[in-house]
N, C-alpha and C. Protein backbone atom coordinates (compact mmCIF):
# COMPACT_ATOMS: atom_id res chain seq x y z
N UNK A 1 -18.10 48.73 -26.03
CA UNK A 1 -17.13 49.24 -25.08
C UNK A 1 -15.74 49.21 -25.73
N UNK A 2 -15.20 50.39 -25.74
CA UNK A 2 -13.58 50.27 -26.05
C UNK A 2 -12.51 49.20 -25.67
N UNK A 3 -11.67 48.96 -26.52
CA UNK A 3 -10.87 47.98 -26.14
C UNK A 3 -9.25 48.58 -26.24
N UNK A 4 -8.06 48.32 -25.64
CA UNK A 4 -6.95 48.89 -25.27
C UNK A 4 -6.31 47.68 -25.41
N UNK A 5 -5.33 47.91 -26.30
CA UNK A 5 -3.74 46.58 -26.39
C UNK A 5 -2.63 47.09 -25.48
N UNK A 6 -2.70 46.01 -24.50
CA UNK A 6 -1.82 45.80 -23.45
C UNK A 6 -0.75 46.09 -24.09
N UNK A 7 0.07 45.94 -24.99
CA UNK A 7 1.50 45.88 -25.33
C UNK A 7 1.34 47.57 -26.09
N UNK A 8 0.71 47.69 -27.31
CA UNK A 8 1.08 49.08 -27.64
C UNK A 8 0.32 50.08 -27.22
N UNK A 9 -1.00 50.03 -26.62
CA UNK A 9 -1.77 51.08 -26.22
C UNK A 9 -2.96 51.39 -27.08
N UNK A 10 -3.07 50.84 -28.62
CA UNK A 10 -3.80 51.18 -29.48
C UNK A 10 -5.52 50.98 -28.54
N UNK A 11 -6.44 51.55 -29.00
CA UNK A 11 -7.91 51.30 -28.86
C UNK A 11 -8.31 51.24 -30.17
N UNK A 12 -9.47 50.19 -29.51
CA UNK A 12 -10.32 49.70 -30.42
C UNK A 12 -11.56 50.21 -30.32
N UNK A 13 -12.83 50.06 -31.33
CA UNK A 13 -14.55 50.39 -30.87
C UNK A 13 -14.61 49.23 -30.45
N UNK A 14 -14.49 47.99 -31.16
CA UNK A 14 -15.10 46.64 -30.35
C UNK A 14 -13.83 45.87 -29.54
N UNK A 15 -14.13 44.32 -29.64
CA UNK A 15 -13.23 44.17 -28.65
C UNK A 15 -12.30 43.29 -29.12
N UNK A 16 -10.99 43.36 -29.17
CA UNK A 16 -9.69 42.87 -29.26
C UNK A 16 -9.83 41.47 -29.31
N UNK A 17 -8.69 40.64 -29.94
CA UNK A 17 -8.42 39.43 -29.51
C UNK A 17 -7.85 39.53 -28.18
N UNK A 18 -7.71 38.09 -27.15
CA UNK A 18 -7.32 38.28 -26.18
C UNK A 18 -6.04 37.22 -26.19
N UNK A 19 -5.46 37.73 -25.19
CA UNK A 19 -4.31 36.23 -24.87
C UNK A 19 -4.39 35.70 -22.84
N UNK A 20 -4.31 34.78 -22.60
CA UNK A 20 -4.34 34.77 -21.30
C UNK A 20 -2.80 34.28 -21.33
N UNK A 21 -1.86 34.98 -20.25
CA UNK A 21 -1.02 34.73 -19.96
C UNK A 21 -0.93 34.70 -17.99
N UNK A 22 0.08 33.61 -17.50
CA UNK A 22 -0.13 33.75 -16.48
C UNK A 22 -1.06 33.78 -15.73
N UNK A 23 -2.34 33.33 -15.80
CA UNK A 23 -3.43 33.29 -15.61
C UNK A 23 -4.39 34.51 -15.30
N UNK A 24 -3.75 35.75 -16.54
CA UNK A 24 -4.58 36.77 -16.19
C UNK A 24 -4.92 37.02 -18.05
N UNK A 25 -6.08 37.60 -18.13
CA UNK A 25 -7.03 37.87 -19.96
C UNK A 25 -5.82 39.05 -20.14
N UNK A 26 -5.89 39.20 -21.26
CA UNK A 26 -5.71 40.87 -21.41
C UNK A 26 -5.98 40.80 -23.05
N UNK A 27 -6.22 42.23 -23.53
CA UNK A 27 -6.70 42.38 -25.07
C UNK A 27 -5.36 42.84 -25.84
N UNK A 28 -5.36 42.13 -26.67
CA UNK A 28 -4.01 43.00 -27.46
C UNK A 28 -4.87 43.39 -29.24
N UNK A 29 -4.13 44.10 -29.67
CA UNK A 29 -3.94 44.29 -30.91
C UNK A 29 -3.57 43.11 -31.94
N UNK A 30 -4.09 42.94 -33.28
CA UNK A 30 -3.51 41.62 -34.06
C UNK A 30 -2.41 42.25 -34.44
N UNK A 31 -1.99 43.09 -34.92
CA UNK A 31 -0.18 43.12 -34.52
C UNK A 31 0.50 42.66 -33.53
N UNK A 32 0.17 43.43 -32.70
CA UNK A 32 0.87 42.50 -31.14
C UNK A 32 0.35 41.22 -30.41
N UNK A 33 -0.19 40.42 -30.94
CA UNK A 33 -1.24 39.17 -30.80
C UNK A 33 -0.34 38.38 -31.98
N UNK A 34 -0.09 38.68 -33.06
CA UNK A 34 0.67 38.07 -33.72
C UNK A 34 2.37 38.16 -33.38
N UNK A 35 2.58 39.23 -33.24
CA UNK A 35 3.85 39.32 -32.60
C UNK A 35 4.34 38.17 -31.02
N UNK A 36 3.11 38.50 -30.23
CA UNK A 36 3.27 37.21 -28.95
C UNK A 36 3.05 35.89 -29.23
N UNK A 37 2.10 35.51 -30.52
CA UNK A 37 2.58 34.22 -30.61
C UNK A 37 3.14 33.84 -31.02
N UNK A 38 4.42 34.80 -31.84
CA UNK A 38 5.74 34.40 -32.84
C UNK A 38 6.62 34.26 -31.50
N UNK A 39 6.05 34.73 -30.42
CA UNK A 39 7.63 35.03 -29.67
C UNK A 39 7.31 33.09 -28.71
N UNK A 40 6.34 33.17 -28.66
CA UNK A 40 5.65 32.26 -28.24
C UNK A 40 6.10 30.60 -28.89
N UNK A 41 5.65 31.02 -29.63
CA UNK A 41 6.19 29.25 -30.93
C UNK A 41 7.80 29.30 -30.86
N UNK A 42 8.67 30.32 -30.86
CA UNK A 42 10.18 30.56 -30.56
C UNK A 42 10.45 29.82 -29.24
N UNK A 43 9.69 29.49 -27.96
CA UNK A 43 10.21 29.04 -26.75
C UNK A 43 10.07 27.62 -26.73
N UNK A 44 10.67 27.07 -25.47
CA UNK A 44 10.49 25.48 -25.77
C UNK A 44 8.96 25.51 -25.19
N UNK A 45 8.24 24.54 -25.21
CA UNK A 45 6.70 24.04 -24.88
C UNK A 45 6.91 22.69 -24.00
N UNK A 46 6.35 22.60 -23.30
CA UNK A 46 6.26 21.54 -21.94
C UNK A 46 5.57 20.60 -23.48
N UNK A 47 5.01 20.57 -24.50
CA UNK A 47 4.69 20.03 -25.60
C UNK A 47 5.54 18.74 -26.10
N UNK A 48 6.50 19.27 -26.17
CA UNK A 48 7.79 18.61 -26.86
C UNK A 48 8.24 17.88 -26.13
N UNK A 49 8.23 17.93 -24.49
CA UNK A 49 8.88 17.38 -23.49
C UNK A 49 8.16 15.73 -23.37
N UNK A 50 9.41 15.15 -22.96
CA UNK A 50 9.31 13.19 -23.01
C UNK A 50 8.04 13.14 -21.53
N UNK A 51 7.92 14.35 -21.05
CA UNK A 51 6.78 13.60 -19.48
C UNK A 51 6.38 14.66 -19.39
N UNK A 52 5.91 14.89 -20.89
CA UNK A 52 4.48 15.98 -20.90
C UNK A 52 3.01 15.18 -20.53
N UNK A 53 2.18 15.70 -20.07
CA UNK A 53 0.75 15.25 -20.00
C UNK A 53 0.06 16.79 -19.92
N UNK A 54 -1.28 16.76 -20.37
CA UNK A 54 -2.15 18.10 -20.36
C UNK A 54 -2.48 18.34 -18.82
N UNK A 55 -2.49 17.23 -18.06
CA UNK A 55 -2.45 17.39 -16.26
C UNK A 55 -1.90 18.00 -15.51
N UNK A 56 -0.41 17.58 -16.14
CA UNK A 56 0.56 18.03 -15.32
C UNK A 56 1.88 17.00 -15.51
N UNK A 57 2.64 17.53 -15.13
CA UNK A 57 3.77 16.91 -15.71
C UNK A 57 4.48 15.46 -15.12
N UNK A 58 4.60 14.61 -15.79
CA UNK A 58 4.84 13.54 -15.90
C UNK A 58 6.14 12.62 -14.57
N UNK A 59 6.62 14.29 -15.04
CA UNK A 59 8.39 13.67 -13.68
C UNK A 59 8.20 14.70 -12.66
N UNK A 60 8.23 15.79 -12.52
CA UNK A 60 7.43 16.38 -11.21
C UNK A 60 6.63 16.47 -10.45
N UNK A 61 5.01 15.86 -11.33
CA UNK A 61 4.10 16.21 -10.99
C UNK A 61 3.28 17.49 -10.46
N UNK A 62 3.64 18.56 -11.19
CA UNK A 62 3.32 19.76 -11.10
C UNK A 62 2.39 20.55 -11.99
N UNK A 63 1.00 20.81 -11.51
CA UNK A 63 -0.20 21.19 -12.84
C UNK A 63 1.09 22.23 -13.43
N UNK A 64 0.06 21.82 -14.92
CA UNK A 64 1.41 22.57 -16.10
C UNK A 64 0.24 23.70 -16.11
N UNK A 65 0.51 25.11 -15.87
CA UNK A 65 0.11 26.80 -16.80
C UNK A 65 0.13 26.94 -18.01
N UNK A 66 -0.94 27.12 -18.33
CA UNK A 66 -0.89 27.32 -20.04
C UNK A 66 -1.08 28.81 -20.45
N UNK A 67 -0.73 28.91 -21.55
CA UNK A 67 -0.36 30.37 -22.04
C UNK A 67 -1.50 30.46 -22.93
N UNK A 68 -2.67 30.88 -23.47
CA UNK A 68 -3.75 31.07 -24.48
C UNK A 68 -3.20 32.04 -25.40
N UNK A 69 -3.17 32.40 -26.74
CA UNK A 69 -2.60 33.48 -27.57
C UNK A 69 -3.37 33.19 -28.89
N UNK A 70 -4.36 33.65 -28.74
CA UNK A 70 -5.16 33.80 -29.92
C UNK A 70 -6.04 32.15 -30.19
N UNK A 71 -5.60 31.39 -31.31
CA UNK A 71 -6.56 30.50 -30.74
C UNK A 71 -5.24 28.86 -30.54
N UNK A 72 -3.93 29.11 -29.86
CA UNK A 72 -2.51 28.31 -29.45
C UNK A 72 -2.37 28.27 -28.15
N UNK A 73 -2.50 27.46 -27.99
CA UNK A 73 -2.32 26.58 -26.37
C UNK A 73 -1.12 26.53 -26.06
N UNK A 74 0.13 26.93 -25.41
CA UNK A 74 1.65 26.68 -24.75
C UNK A 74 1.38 26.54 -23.66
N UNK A 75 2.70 25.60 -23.35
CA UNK A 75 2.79 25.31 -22.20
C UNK A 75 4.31 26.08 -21.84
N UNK A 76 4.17 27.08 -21.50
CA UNK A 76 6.14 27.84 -21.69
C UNK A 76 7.09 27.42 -20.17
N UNK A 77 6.34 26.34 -19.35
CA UNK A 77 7.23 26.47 -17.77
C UNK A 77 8.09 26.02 -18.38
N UNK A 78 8.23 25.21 -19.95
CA UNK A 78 9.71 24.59 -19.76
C UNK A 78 10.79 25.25 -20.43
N UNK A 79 10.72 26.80 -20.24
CA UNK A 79 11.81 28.00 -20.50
C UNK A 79 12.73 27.16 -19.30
N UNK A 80 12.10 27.16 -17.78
CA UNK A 80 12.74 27.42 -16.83
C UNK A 80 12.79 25.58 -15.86
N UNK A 81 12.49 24.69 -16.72
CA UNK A 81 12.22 23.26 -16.11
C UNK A 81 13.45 22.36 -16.47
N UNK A 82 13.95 22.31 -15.17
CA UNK A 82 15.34 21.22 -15.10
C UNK A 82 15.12 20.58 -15.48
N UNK A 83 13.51 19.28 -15.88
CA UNK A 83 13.61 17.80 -16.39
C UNK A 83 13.03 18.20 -17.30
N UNK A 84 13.08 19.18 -18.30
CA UNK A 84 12.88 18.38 -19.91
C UNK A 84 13.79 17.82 -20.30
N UNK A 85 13.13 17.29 -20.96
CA UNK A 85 13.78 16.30 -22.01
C UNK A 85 12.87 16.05 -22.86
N UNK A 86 13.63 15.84 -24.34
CA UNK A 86 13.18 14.98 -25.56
C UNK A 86 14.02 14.07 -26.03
N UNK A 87 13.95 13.46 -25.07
CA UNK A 87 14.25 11.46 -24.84
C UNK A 87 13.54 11.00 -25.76
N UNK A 88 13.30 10.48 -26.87
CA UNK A 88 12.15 10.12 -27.28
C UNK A 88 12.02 8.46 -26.44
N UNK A 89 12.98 7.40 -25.88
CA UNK A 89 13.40 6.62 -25.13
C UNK A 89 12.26 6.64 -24.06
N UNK A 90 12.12 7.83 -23.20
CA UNK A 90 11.40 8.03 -21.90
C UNK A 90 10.00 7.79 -22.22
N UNK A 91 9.77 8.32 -23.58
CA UNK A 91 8.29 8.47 -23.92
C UNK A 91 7.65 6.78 -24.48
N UNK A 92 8.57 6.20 -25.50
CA UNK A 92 8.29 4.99 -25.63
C UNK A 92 8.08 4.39 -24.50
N UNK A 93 9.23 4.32 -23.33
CA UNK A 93 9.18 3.21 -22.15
C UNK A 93 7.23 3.31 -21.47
N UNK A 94 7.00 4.79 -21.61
CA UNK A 94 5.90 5.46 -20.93
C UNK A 94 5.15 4.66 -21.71
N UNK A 95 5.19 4.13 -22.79
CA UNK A 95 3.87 3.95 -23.93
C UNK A 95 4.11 2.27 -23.67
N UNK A 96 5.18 1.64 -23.29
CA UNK A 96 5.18 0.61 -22.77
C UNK A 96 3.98 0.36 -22.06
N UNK A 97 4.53 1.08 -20.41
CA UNK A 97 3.94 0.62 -19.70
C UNK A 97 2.32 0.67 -19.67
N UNK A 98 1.78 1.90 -20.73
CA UNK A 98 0.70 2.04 -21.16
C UNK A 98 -0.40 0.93 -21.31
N UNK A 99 0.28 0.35 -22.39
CA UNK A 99 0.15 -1.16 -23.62
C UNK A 99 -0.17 -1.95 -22.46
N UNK A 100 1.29 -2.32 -21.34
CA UNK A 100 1.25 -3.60 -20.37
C UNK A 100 -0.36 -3.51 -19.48
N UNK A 101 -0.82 -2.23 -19.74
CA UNK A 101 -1.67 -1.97 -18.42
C UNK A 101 -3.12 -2.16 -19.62
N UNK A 102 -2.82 -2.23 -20.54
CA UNK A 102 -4.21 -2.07 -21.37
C UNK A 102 -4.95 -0.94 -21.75
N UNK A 103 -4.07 -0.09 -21.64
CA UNK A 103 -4.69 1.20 -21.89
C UNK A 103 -4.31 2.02 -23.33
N UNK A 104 -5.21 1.50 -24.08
CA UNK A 104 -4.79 1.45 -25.51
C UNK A 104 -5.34 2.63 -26.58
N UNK A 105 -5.75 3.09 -25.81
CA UNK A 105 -6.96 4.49 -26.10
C UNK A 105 -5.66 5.60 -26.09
N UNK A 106 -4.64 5.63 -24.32
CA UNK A 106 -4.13 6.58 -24.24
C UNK A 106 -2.76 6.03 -25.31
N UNK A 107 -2.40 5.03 -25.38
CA UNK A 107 -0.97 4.63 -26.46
C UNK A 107 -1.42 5.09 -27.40
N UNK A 108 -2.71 4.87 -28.24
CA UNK A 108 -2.86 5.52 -29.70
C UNK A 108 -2.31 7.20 -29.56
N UNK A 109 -3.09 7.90 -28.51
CA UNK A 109 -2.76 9.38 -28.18
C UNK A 109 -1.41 9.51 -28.16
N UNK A 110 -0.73 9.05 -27.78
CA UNK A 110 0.77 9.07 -27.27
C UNK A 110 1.47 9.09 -28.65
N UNK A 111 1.11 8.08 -29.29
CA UNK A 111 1.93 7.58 -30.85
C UNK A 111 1.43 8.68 -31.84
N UNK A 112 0.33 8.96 -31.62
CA UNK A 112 -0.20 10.22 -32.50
C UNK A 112 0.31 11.84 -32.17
N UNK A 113 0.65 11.47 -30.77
CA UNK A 113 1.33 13.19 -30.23
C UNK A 113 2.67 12.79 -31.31
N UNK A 114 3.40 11.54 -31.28
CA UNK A 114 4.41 11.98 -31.46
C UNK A 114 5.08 11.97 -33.46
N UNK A 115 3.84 11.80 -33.58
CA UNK A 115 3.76 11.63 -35.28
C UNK A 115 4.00 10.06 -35.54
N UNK A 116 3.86 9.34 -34.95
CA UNK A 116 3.98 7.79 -34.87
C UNK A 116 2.51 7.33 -35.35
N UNK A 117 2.31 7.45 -36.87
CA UNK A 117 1.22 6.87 -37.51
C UNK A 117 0.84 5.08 -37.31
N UNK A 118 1.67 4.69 -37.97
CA UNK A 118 2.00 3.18 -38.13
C UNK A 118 1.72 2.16 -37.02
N UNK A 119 2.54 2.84 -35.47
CA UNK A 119 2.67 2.53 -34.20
C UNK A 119 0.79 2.60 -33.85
N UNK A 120 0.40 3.92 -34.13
CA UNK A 120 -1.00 4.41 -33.62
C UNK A 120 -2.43 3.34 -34.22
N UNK A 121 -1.77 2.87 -35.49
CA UNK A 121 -2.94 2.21 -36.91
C UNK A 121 -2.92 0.87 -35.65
N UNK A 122 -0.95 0.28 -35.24
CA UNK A 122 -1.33 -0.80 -34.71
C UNK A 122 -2.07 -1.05 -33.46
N UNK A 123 -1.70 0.16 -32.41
CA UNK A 123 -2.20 -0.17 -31.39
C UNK A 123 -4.11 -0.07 -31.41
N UNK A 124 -4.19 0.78 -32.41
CA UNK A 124 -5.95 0.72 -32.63
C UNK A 124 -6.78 -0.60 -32.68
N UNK A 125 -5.52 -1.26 -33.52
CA UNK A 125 -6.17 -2.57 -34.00
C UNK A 125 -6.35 -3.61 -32.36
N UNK A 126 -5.60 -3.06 -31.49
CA UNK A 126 -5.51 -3.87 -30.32
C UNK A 126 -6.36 -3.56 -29.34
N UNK A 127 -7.64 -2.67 -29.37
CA UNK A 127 -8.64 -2.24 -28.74
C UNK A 127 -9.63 -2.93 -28.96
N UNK A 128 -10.31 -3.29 -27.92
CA UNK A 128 -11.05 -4.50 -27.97
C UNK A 128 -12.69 -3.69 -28.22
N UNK A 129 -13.62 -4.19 -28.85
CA UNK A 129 -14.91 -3.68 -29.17
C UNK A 129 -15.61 -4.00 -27.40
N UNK A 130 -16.16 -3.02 -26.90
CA UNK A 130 -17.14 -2.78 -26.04
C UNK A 130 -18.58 -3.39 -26.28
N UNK A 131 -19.00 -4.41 -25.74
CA UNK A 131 -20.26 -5.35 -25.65
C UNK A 131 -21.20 -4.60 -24.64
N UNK A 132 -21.85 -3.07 -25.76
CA UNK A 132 -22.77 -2.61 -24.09
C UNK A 132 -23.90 -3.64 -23.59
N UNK A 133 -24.31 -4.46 -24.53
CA UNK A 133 -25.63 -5.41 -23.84
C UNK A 133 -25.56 -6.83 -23.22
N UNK A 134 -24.07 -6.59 -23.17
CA UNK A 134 -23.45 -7.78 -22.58
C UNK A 134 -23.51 -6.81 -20.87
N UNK A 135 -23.09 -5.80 -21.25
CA UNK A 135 -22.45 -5.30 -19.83
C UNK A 135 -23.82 -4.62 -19.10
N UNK A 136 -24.76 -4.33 -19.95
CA UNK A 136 -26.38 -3.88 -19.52
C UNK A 136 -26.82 -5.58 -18.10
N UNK A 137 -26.40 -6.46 -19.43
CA UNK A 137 -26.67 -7.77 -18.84
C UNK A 137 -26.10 -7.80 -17.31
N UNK A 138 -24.82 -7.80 -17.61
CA UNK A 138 -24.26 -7.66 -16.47
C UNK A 138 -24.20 -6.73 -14.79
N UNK A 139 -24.97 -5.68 -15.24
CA UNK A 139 -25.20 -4.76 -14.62
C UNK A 139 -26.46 -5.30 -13.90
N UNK A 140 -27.45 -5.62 -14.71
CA UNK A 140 -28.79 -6.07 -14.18
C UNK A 140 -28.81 -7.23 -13.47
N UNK A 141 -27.38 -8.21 -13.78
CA UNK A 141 -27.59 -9.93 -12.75
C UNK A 141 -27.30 -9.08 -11.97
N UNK A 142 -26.29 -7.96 -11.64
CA UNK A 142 -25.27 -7.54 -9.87
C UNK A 142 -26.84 -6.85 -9.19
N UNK A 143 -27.70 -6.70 -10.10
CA UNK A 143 -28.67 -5.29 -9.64
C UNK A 143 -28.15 -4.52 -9.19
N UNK A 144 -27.52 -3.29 -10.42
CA UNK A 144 -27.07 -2.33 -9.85
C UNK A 144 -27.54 -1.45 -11.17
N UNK A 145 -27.74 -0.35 -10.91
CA UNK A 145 -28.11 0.98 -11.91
C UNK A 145 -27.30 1.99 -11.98
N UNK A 146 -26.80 2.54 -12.71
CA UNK A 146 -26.07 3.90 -12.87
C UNK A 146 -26.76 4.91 -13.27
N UNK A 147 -26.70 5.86 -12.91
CA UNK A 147 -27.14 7.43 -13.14
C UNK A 147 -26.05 8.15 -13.98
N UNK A 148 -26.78 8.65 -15.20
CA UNK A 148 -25.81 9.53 -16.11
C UNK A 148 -27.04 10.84 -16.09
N UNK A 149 -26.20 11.63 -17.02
CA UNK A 149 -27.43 12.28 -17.42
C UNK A 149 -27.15 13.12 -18.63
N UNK A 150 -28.31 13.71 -19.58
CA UNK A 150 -28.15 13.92 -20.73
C UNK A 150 -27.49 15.00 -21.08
N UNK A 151 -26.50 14.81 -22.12
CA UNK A 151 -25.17 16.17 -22.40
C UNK A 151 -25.89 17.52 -22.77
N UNK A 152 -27.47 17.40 -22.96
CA UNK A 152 -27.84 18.90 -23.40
C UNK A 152 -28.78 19.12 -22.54
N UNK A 153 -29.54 18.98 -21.70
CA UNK A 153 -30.33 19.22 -20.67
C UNK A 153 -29.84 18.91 -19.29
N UNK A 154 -29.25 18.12 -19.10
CA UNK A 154 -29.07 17.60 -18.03
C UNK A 154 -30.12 16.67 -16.97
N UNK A 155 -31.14 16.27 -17.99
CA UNK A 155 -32.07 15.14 -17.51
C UNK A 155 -30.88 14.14 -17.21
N UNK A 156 -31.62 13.24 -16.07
CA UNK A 156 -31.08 12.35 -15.33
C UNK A 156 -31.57 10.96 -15.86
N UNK A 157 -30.30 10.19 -16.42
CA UNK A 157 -30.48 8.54 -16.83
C UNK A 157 -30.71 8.02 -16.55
N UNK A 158 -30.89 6.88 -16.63
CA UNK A 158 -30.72 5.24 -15.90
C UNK A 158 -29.93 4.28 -17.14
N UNK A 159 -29.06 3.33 -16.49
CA UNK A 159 -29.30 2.25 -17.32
C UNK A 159 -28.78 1.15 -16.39
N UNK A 160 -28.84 0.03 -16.64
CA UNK A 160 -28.82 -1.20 -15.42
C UNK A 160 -29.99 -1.76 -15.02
N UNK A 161 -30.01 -2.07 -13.63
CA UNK A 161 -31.55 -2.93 -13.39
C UNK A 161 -32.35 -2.04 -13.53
N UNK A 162 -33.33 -1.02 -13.81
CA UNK A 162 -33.98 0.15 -13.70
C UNK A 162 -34.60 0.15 -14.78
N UNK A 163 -33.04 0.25 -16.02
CA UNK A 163 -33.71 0.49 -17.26
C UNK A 163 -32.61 -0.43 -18.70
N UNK A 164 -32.73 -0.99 -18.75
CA UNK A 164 -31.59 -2.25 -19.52
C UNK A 164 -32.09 -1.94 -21.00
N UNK A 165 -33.02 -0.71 -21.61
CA UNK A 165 -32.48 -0.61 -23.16
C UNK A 165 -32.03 0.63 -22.85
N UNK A 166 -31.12 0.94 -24.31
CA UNK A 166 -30.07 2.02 -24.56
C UNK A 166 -31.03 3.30 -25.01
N UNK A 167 -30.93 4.24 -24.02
CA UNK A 167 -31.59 5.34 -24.62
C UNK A 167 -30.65 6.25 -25.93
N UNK A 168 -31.17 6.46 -26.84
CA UNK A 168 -30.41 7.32 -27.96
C UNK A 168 -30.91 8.33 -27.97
N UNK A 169 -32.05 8.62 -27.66
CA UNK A 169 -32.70 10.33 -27.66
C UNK A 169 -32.85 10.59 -25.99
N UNK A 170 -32.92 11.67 -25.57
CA UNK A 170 -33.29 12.02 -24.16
C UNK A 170 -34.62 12.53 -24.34
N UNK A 171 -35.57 11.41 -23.11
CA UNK A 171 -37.31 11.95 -23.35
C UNK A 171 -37.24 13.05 -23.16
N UNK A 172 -36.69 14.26 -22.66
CA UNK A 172 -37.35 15.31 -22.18
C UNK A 172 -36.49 16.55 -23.05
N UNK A 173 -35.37 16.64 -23.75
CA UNK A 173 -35.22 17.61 -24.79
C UNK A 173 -35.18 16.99 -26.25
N UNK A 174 -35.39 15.71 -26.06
CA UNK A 174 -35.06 15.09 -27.74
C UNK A 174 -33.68 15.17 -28.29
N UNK A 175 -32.79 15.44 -27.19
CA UNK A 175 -31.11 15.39 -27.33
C UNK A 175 -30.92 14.31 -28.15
N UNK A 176 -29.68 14.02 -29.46
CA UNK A 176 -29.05 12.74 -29.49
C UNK A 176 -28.19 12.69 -28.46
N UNK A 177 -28.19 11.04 -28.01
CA UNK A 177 -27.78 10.68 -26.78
C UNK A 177 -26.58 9.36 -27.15
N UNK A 178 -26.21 9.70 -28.81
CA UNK A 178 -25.38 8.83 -29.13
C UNK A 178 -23.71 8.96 -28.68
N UNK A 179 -23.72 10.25 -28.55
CA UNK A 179 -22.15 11.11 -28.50
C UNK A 179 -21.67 10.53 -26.67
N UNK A 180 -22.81 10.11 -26.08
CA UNK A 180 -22.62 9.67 -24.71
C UNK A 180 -22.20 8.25 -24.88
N UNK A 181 -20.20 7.72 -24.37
CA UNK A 181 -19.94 6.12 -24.64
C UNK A 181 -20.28 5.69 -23.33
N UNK A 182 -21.07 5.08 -23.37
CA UNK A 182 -22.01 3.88 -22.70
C UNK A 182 -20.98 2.67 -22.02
N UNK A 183 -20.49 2.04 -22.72
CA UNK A 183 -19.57 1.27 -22.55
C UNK A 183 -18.60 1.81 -21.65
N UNK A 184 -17.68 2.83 -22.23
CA UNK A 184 -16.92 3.01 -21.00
C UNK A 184 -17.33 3.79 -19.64
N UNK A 185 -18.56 4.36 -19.97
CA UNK A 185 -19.64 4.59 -18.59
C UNK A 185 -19.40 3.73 -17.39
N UNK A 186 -19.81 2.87 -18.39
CA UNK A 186 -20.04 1.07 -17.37
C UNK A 186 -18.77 0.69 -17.15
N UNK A 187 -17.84 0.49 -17.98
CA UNK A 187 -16.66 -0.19 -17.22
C UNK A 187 -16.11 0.64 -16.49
N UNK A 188 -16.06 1.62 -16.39
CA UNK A 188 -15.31 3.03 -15.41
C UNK A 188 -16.30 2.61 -13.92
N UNK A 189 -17.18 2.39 -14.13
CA UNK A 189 -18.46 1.92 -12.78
C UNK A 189 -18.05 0.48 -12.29
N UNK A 190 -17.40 -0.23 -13.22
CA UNK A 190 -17.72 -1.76 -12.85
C UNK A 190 -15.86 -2.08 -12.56
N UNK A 191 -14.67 -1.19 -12.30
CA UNK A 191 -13.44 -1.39 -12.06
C UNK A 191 -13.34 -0.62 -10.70
């Protein structure tokens, strides 16, 4: 099926790269596909901003719109957003309170968005190793079982009183069932 670039009109026999803007597809041309994401990388990015999150934004709380342009993710509301900022101040305090709360998974992310290697090596080191057969254990004194189920079939798990060893293959497609963390399965169940 023919394809048509939104910006110059050209057709194609097959089909275009696309960009989603505004939450609508459209096909452009790699001239004009390259041209929108030059104009694109030129604007500020909710990216850069001190109370960015991929959710939604940090000091408004407003889901952030993303712009798709070939294979670049923007976030462009903050052409027109009274609270950016690149405080870098706001973002540390944020990575504070991160740390205080134990959440050391999202501080590494945070120190790594912001090119903070050193910061990221340390807070890694401050993540505590996950004991799944401690927490199997644990699961089985409360008698309680959780239901997962497998990332390529969608067969249905057990682990807890039911079934207390670690499945690594799924009986029924022969999935590896390693890429599934177990550990934080369970503690996400057990908080």
């Amino acid at each position: 099926m023919p394809s048509k670039c939104r910006s110059c009109g050209k057709t194609s026999r097959g089909d275009m790269p696309k960009a989603t803007i505004n939450g609508q597809e459209h096909s452009y041309c790699a001239d004009c596909l390259w041209k929108l994401d030059k104009e694109y990388k030129g604007k500020k990015n909710c990216e850069e901003c001190s109370h960015f999150s991929k959710e939604k934004c940090k000091k408004t709380g407003k889901k952030l719109l993303s712009a798709t342009v070939g294979f670049s993710t923007y976030f462009p509301e903050a052409e027109t957003c009274h609270s950016f900022s690149t405080d870098k101040q706001v973002i540390l305090e944020e990575i504070r309170k991160l740390e205080l709360a134990g959440k050391y998974e999202e501080v590494v992310a945070e120190y790594e968005r912001l090119g903070m290697q050193n910061e990221a090596e340390k807070a890694k080191k401050k993540i505590v190793p996950i004991d799944i057969n401690a927490q199997i254990k644990t699961l089985a004194a409360k008698r309680q079982t959780i239901n997962y189920y497998c990332c390529h079939c969608g067969e249905s798990l057990k682990i807890g009183v039911k079934a207390t060893e670690i499945q690594t293959v799924c009986p029924k497609c022969k999935g590896d069932l390693e890429i599934i963390n177990l550990g934080k399965l369970i503690r996400q169940h057990s908080d």
